[in-house]
Protein backbone atom coordinates (compact mmCIF):
# COMPACT_ATOMS: atom_id res chain seq x y z
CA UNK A 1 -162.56 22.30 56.59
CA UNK A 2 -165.59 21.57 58.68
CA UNK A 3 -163.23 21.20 61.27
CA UNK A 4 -161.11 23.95 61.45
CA UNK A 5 -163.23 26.61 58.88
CA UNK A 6 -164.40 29.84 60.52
CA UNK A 7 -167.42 29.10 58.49
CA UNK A 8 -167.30 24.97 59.80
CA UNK A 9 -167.73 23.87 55.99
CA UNK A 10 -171.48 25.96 55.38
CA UNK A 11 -169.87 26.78 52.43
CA UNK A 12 -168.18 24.26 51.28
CA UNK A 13 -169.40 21.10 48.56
CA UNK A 14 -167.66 18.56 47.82
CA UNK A 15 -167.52 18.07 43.85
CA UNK A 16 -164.74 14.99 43.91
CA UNK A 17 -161.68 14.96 41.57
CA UNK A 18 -162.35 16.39 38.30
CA UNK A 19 -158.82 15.72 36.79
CA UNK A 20 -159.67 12.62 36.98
CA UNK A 21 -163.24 12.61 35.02
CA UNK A 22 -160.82 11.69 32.06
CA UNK A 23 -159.84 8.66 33.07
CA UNK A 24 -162.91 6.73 32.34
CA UNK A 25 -162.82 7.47 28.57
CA UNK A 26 -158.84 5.69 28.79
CA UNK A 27 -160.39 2.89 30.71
CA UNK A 28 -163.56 2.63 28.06
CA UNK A 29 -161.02 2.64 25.55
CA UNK A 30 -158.21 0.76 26.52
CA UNK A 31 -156.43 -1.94 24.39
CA UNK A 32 -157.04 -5.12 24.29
CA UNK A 33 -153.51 -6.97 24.55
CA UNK A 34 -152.10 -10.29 25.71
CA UNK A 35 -149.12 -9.19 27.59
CA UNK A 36 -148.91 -7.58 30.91
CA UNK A 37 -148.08 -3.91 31.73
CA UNK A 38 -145.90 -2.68 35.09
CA UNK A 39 -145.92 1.00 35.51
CA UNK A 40 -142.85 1.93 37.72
CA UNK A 41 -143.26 5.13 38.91
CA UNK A 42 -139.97 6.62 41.36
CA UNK A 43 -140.73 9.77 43.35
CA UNK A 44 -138.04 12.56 42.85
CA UNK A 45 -137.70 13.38 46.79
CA UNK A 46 -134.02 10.99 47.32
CA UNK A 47 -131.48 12.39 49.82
CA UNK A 48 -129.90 15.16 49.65
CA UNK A 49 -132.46 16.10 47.25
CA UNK A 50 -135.06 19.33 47.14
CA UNK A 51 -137.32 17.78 49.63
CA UNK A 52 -135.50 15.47 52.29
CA UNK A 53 -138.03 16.08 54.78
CA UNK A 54 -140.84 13.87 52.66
CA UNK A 55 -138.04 11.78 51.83
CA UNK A 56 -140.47 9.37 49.63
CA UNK A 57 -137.83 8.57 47.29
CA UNK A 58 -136.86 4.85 47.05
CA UNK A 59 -135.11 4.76 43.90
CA UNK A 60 -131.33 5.18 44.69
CA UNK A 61 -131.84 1.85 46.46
CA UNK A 62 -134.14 0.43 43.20
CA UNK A 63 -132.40 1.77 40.85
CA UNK A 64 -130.55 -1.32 39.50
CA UNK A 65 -133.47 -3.61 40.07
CA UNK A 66 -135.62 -1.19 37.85
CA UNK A 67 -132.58 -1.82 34.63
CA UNK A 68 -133.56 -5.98 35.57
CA UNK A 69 -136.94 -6.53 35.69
CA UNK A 70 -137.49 -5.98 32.06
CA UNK A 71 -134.57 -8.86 31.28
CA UNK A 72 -136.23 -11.16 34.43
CA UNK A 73 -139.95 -10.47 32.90
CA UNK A 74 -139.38 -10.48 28.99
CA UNK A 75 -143.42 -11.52 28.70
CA UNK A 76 -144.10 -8.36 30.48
CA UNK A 77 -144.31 -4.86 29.12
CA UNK A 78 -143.14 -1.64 31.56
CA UNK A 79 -143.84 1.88 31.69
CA UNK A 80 -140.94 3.92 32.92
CA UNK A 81 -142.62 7.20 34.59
CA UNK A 82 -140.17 8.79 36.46
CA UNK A 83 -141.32 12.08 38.47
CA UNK A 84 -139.90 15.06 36.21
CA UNK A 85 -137.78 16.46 38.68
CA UNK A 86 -136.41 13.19 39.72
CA UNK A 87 -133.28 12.96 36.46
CA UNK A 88 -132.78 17.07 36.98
CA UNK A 89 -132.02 15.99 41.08
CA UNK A 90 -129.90 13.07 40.69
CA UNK A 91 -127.46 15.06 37.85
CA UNK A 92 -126.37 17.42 40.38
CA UNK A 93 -122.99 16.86 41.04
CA UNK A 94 -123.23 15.55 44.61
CA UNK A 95 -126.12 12.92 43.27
CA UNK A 96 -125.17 10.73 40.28
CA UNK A 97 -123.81 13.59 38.01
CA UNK A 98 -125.28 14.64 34.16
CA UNK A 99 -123.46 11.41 32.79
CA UNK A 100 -124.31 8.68 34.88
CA UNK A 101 -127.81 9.64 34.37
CA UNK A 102 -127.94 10.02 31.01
CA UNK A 103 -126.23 6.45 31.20
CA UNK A 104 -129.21 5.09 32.77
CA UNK A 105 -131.95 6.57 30.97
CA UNK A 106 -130.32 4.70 27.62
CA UNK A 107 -129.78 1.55 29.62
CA UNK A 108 -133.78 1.76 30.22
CA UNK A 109 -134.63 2.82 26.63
CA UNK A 110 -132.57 -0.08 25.50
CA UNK A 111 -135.00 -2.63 26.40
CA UNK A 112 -137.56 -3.52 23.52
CA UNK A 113 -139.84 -4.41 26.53
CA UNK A 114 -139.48 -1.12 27.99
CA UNK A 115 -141.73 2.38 27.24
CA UNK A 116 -139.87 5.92 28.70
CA UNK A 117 -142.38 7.96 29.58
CA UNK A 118 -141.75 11.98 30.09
CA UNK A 119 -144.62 13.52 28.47
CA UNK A 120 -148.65 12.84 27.72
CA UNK A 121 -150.95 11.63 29.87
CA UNK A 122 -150.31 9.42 32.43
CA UNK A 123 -154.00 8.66 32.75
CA UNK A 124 -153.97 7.18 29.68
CA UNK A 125 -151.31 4.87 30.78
CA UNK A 126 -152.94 4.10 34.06
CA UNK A 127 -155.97 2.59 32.00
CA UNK A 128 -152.91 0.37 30.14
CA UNK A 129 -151.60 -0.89 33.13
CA UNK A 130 -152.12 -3.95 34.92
CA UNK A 131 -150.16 -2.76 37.78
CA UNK A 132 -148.08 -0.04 39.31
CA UNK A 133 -144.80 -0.46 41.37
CA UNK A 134 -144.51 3.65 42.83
CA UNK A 135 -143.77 5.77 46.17
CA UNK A 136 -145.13 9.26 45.07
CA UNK A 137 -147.80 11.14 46.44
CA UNK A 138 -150.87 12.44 44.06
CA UNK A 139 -150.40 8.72 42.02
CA UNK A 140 -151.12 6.94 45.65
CA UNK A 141 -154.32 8.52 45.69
CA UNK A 142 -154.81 8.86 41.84
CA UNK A 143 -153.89 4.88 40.66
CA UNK A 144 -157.00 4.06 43.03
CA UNK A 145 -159.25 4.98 40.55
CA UNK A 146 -158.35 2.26 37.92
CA UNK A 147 -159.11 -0.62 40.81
CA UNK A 148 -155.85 -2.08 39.86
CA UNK A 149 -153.89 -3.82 42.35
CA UNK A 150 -150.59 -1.98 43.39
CA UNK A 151 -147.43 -1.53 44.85
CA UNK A 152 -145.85 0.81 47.20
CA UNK A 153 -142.63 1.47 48.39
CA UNK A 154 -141.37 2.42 51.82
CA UNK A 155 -137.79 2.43 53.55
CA UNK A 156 -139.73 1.25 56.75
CA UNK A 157 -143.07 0.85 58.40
CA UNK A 158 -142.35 3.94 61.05
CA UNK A 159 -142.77 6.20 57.35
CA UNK A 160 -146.38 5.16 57.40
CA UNK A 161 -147.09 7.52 60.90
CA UNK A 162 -144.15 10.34 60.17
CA UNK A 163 -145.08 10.81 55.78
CA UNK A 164 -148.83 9.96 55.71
CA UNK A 165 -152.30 12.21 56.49
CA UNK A 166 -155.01 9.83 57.51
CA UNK A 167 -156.58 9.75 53.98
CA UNK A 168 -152.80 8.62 53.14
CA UNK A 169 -152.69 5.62 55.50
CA UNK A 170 -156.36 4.74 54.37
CA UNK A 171 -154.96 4.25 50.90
CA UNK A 172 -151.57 2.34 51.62
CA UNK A 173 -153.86 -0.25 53.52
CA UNK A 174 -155.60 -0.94 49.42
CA UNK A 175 -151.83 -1.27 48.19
CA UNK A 176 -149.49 -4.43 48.62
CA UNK A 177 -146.14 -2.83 50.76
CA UNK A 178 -142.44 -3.47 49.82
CA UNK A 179 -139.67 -2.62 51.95
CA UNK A 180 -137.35 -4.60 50.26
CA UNK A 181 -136.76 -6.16 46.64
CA UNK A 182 -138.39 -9.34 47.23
CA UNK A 183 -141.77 -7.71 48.26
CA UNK A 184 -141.30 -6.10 44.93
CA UNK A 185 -141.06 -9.58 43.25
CA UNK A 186 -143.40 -11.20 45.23
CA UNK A 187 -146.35 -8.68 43.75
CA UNK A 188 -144.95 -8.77 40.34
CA UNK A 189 -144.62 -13.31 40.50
CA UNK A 190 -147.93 -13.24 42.58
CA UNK A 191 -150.37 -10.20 42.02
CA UNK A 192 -149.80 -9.56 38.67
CA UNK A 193 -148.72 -12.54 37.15
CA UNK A 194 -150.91 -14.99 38.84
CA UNK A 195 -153.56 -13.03 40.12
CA UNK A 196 -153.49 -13.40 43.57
CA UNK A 197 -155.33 -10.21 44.72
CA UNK A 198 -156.81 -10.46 48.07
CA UNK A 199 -157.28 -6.85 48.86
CA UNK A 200 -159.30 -6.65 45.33
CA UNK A 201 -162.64 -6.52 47.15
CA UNK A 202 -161.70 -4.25 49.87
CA UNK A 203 -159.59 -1.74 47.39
CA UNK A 204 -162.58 -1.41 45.07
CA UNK A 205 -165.00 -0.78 47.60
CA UNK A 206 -162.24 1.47 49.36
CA UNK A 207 -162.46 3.84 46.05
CA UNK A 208 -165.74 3.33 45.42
CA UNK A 209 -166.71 4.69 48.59
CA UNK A 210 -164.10 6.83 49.48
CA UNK A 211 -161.96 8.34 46.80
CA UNK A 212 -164.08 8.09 43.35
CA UNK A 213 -166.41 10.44 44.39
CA UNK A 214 -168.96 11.48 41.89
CA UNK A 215 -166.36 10.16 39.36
CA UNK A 216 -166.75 10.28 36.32
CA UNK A 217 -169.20 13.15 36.82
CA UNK A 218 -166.89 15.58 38.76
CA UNK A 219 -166.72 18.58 36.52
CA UNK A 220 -170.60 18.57 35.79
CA UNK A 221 -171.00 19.09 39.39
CA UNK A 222 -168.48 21.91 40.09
CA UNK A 223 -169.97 23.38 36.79
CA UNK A 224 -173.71 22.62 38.35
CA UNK A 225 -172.62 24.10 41.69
């Protein structure tokens, strides 16, 4: 804005994010529980879909890997959180079809280890989490806040330049990358269940300084302002 604003940003405060001024009540709150928690969180933009040109979408490719992990990691628990559009694009008739998606949303609810999530708030299941396997957009910025270590999917490195803004990039470099199932395994054996963080320092300082601004105080400054 201060860039390009007829006005170069005179007007303009910045107040930070206060959606997510609700998170730190989850995160006060949160459970106290032995097991680990993956949230695995697809993007709805596949191919062929409503939005080809983001083409974030890894879960075509995932998809049967998602219907394992819960069977490869009985001691851990997973939160299913599929965008809302993605089910609605993949039953069209050139996708997967109304059946074979139904088929796979059972297959998931089938496992005792397993939580399908549609509705609530996912805020309160970010504060649950221990991790997050995703490629969407708002939850790259959003899953920052918690300080958790996570995961992001991309088909290749070249998406990094063609899908990202600069604030974008800035937050991949806080998340551990997977372009292929192993990466995906390799955070789950060695991130989550073992620990091995080392971009913990630089991610929390990262959304410290950068993204959690006046968090969790957001909304009594826009209401202040």
């Amino acid at each position: 804005y201060a860039e390009y604003g007829r006005c170069k940003a005179s007007n303009a405060v910045i107040t930070g994010y206060a959606k997510m001024d609700k998170l730190a009540e989850y995160m006060q709150n949160r459970r106290k529980k032995r097991r680990k928690t993956i949230m695995i969180a697809p993007h709805h933009s596949v191919e062929g879909g409503t939005n080809d040109m983001l083409s974030l979408s890894n879960f075509v490719r995932y998809a049967d890997l998602f219907l394992k992990l819960p069977e490869m990691y009985p001691n851990i628990d997973f939160i299913f959180r599929p965008h809302p559009v993605l089910f609605t694009v993949l039953s069209w008739g050139r996708h997967w079809g109304a059946e074979r998606v139904e088929q796979y949303i059972a297959a998931m609810k089938a496992h005792k280890n397993v939580v399908y999530s549609t509705e609530g708030d996912y805020l309160e299941q970010f504060a649950q989490s221990d991790g997050i396997i995703q490629d969407c957009g708002s939850y790259l910025v959003e899953y920052l806040y918690t300080q958790k270590p996570g995961c992001y999917m991309l088909k290749s490195p070249a998406d990094i330049d063609a899908k990202f803004a600069e604030l974008g990039k800035q937050c991949l470099e806080q998340y551990y990358i997977s372009y292929n199932e192993q990466d995906i395994l390799d955070y789950i054996d060695n991130v989550i269940i073992k620990g091995e963080d080392p971009k913990k320092e630089q991610r929390e300082k990262f959304a410290r300084e950068v993204v959690m601004v006046n968090y969790p105080h957001a909304s009594e400054k826009v209401v202040d302002e």
